[in-house]
N, C-alpha and C. Protein backbone atom coordinates (compact mmCIF):
# COMPACT_ATOMS: atom_id res chain seq x y z
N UNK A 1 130.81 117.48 85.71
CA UNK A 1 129.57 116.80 86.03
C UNK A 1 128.45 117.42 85.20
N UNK A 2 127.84 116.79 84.40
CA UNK A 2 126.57 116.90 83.72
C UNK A 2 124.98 116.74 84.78
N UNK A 3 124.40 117.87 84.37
CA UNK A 3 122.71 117.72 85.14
C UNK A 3 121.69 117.85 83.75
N UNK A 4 121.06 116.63 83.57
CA UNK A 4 119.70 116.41 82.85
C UNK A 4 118.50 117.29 84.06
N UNK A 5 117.77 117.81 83.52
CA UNK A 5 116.54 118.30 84.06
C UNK A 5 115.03 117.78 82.91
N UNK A 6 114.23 117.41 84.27
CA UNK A 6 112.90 117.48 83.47
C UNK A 6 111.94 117.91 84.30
N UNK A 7 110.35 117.72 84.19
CA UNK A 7 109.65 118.69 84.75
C UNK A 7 108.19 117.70 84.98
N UNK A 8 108.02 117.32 85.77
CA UNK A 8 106.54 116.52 85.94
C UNK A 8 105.40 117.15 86.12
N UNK A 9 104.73 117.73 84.95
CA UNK A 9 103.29 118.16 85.55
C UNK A 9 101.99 117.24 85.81
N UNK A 10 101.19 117.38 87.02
CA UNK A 10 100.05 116.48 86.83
C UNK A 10 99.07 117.54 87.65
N UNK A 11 98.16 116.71 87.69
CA UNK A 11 96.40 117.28 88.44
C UNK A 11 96.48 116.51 90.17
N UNK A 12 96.18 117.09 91.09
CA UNK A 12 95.82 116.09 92.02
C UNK A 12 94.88 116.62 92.64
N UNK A 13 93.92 115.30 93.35
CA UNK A 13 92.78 115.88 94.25
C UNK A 13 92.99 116.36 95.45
N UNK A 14 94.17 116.32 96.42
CA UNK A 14 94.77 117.27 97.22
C UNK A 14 94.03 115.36 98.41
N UNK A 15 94.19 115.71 99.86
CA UNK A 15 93.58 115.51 100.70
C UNK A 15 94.93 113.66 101.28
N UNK A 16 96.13 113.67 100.90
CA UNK A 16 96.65 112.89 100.82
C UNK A 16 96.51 112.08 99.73
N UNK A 17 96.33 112.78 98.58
CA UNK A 17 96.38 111.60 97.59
C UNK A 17 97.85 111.31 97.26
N UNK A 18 97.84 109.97 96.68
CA UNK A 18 99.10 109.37 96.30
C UNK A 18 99.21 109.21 94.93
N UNK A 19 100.39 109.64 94.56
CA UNK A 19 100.71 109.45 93.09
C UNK A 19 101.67 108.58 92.70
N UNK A 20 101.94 107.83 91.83
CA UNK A 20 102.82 107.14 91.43
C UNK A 20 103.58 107.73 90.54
N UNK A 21 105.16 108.29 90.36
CA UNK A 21 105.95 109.14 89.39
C UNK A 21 107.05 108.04 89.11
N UNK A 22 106.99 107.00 89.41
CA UNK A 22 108.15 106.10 88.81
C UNK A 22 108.62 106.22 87.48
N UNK A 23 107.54 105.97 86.33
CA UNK A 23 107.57 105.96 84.98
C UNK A 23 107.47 107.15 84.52
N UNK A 24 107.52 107.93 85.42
CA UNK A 24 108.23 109.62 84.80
C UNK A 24 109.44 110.15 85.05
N UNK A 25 109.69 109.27 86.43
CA UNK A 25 111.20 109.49 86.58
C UNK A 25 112.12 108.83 86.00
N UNK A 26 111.71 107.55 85.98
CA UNK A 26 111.99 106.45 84.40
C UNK A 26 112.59 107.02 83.17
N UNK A 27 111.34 107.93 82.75
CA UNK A 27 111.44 108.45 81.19
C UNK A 27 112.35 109.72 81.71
N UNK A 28 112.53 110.19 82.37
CA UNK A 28 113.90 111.46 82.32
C UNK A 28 114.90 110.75 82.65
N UNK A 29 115.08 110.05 83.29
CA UNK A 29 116.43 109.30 83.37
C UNK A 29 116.95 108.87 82.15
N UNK A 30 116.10 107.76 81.33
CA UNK A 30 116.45 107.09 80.42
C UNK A 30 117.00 108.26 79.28
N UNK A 31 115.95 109.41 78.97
CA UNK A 31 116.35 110.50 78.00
C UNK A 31 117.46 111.74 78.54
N UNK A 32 117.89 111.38 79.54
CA UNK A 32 119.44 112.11 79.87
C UNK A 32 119.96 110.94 79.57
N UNK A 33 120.42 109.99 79.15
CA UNK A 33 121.37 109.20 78.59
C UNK A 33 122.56 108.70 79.89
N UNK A 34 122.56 109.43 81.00
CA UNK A 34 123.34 109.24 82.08
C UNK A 34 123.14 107.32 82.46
N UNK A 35 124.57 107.02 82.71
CA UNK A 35 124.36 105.57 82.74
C UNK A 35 124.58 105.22 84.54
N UNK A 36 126.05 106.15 84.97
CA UNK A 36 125.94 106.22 86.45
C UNK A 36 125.78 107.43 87.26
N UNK A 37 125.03 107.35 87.82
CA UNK A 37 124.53 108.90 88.89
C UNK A 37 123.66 109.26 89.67
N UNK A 38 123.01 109.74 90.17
CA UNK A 38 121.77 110.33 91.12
C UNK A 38 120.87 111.12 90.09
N UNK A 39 119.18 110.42 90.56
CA UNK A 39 118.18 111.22 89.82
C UNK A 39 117.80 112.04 91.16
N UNK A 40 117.39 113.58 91.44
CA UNK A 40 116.73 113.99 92.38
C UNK A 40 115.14 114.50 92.10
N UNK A 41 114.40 113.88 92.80
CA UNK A 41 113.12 114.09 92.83
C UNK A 41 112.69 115.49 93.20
N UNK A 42 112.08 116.45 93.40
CA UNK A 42 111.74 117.11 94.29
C UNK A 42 110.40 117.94 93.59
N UNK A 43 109.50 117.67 94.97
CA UNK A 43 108.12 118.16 94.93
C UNK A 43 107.53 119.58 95.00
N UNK A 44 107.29 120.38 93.84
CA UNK A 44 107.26 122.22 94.65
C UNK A 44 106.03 122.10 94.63
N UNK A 45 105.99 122.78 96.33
CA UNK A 45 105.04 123.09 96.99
C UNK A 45 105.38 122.54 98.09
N UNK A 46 104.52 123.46 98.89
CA UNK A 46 104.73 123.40 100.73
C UNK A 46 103.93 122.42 101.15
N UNK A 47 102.87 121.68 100.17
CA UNK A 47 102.26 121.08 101.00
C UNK A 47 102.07 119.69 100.27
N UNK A 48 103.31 119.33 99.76
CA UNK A 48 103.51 118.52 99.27
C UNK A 48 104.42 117.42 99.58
N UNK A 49 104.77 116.10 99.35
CA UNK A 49 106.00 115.23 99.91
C UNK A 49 106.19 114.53 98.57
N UNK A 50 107.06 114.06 98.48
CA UNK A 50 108.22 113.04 97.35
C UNK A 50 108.66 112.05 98.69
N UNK A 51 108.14 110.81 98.23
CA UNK A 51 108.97 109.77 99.46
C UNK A 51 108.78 108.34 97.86
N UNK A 52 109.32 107.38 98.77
CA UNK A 52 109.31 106.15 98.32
C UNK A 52 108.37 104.91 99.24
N UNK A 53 107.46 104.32 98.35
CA UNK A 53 106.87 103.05 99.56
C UNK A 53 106.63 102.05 98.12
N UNK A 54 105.91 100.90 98.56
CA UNK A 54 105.34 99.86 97.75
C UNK A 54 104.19 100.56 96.94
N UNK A 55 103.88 101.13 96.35
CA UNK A 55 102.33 101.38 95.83
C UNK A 55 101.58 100.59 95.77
N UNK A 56 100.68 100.40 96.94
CA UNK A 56 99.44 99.35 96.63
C UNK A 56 98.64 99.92 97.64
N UNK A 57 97.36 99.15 97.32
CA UNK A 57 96.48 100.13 98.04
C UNK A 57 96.11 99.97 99.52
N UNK A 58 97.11 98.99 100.19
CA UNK A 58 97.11 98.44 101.45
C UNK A 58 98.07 99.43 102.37
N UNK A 59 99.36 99.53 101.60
CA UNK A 59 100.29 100.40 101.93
C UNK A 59 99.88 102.05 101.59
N UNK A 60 99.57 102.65 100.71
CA UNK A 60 98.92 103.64 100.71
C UNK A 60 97.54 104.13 101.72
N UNK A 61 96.94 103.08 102.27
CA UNK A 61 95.55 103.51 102.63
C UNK A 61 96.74 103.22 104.23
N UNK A 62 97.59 102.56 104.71
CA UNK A 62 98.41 102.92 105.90
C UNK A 62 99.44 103.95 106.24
N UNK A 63 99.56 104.47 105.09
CA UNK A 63 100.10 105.57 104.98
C UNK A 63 99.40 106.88 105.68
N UNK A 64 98.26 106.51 105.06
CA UNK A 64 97.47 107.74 105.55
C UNK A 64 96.46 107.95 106.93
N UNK A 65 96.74 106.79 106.96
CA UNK A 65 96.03 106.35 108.41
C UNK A 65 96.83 107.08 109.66
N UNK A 66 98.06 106.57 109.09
CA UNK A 66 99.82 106.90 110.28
C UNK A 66 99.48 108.36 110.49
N UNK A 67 99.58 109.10 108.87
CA UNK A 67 99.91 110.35 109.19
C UNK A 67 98.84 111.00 109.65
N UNK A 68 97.38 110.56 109.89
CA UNK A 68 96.03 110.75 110.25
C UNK A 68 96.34 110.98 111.62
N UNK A 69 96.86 109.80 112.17
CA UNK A 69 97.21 110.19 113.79
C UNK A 69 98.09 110.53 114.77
N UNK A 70 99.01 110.90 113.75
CA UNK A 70 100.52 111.41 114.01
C UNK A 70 99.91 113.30 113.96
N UNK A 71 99.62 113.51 112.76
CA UNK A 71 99.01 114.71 112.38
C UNK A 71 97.40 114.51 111.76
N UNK A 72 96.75 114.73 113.29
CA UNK A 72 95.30 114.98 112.37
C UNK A 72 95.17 116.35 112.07
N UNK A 73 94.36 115.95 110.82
CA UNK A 73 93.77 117.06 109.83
C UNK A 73 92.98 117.92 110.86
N UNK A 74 92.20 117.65 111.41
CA UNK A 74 91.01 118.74 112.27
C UNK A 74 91.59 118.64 113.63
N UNK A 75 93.15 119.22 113.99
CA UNK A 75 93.77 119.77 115.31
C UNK A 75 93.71 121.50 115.22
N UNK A 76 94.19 121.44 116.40
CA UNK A 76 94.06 123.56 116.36
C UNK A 76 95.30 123.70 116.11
N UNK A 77 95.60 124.32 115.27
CA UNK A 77 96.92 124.87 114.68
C UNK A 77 96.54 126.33 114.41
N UNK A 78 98.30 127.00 114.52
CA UNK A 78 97.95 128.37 114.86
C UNK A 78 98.28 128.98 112.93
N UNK A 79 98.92 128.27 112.62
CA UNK A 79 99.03 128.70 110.98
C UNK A 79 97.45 128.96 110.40
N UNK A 80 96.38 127.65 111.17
CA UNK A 80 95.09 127.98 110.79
C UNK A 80 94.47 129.35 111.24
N UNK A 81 94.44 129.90 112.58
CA UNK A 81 93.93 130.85 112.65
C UNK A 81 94.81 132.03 112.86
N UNK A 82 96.19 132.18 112.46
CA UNK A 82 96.76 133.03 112.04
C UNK A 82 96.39 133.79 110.37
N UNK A 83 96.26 131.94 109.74
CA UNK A 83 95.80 132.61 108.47
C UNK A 83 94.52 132.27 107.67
N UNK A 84 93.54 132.20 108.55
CA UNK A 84 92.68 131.98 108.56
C UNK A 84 92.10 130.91 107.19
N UNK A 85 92.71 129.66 107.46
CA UNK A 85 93.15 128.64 106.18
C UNK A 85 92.63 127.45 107.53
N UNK A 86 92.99 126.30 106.58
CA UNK A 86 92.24 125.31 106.96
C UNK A 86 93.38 123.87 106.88
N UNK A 87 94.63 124.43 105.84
CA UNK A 87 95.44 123.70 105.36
C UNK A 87 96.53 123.10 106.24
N UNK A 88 96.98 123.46 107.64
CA UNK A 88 98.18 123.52 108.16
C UNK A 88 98.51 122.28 108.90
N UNK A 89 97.71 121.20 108.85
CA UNK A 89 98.33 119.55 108.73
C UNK A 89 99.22 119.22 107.60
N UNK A 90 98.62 120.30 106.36
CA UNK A 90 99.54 119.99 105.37
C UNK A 90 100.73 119.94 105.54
N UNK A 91 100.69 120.92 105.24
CA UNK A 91 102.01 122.11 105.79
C UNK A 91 103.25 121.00 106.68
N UNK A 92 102.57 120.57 107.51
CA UNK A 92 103.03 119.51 108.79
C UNK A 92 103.57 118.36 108.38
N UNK A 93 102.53 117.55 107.27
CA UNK A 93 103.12 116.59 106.55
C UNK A 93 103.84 116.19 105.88
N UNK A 94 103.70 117.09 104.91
CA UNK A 94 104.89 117.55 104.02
C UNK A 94 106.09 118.47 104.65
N UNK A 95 106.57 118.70 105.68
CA UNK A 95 107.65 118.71 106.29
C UNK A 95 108.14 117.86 107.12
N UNK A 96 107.12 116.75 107.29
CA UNK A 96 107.44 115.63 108.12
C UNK A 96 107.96 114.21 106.96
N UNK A 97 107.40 114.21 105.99
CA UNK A 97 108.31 113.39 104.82
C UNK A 97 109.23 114.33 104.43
N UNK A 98 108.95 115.28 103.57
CA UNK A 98 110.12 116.04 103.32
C UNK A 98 109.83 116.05 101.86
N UNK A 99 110.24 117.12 101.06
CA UNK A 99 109.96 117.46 99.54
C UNK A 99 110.49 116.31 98.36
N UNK A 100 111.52 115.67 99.17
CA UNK A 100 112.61 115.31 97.58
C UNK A 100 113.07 113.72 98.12
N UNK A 101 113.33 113.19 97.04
CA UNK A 101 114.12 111.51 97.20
C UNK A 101 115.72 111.69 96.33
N UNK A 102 116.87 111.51 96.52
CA UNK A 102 117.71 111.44 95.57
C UNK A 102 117.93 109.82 95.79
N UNK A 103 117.81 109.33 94.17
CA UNK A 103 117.70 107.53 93.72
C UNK A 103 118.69 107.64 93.03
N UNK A 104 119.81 106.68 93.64
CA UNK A 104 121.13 106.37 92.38
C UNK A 104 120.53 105.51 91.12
N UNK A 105 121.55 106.33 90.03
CA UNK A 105 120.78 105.48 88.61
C UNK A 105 122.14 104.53 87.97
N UNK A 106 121.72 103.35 88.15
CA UNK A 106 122.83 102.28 88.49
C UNK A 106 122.42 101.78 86.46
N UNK A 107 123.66 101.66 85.42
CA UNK A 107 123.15 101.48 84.32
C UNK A 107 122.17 101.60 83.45
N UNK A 108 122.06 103.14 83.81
CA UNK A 108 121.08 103.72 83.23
C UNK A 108 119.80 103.47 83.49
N UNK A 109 119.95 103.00 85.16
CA UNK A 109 118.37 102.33 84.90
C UNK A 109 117.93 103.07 86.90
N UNK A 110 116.83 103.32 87.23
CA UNK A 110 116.82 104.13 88.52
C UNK A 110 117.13 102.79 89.17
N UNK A 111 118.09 102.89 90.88
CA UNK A 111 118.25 101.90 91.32
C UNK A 111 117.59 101.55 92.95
N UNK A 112 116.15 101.60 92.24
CA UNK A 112 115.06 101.31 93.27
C UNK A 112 115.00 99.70 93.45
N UNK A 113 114.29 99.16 94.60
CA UNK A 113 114.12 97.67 94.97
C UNK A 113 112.79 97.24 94.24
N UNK A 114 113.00 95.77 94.34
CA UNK A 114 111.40 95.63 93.41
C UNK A 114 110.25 96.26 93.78
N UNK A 115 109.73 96.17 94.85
CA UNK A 115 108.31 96.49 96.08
C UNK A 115 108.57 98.61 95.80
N UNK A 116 109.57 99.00 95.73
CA UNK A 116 109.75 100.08 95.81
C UNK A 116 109.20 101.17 94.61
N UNK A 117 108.72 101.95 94.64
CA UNK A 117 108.22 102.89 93.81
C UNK A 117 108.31 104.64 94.44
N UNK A 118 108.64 105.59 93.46
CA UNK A 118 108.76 106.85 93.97
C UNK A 118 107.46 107.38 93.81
N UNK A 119 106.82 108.11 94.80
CA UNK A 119 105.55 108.75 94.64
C UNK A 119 105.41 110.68 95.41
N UNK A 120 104.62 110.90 94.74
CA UNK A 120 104.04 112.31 95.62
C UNK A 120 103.04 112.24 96.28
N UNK A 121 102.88 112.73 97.26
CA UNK A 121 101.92 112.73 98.15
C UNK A 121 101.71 113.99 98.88
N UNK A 122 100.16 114.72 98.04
CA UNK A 122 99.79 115.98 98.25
C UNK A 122 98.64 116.28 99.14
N UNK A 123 99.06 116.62 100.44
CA UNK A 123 97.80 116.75 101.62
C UNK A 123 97.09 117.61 101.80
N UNK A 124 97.63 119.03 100.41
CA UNK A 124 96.78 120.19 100.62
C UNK A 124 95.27 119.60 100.71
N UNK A 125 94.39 120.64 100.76
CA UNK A 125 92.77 120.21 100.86
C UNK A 125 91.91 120.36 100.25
N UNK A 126 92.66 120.81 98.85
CA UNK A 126 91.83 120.66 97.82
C UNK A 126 92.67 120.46 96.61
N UNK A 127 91.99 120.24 95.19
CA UNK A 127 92.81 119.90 94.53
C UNK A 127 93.65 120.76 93.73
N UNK A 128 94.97 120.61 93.26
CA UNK A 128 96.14 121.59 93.26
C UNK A 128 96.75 121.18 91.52
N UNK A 129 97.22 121.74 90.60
CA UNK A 129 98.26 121.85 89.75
C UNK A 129 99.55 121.60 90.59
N UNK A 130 99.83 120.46 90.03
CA UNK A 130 101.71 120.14 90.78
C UNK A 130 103.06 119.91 89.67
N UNK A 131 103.98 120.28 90.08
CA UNK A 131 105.07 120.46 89.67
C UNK A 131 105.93 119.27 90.16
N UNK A 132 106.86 118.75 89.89
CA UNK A 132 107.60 117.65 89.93
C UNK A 132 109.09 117.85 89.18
N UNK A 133 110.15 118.38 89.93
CA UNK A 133 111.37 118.39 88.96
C UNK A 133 112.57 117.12 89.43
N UNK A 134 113.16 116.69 87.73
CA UNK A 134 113.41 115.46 88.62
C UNK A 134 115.09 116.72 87.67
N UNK A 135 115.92 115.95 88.20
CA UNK A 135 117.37 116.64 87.90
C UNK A 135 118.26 114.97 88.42
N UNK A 136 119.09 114.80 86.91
CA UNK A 136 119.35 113.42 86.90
C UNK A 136 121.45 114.04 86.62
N UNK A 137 121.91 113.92 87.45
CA UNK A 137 123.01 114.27 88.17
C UNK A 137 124.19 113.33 87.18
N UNK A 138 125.38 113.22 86.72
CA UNK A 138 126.14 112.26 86.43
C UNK A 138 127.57 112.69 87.03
């Protein structure tokens, strides 16, 4: 079994922003040459998520609404005044999606649905340098 690796760097403004990484996971797939196999996504950092939704700004702005009241940002959490941080909804969120997506790559091509797109979604609370490794499996 062969593993392609690549490496996604970007900028984000932290606070649940959403990113769109399709056409980066795209371009490592296509340049590992792998025709059948699994691409794995995965997001470093703790306060970060890798999931899949529609990207639009209807579905994104409900995204964040959900996780607004599932996990609000301004609850008492003890990570906050243990470590005297401000961040620990993050923390919450991004263990509640979870770091990574593995997408089968069906003829060389990722085998996502139309509406479907892979994204990151970073809730730290301010804005962060992010890492993105995708590892395309055959």
């Amino acid at each position: 079994m062969g593993v392609h690796g690549g490496l996604l760097r970007l900028q984000t403004e932290g606070n649940g922003e959403v990113v769109d990484l399709t056409e980066g996971v795209r371009t490592v797939v296509e340049r590992s040459g792998v025709r059948t196999g699994v691409a794995v996504v995965f997001g470093v950092g703790a306060t970060v998520a890798v999931t899949t939704i529609e990207y639009e700004p209807g579905a994104v702005a409900d995204l964040g609404a959900v996780l607004e009241r599932l996990i609000p940002a301004a609850g008492d959490y003890e990570h906050n005044a243990l470590n005297h941080d401000t961040n620990a909804h993050a923390h919450l969120r991004a263990a509640v999606i979870g770091p990574s997506e593995s997408i089968p790559v069906v003829d060389g091509q990722l085998g996502l649905g139309t509406w479907q797109q892979v994204v990151l979604v970073d809730f730290d609370d301010r804005p962060r340098e992010r890492s993105v490794s995708v590892q395309v499996l055959e």
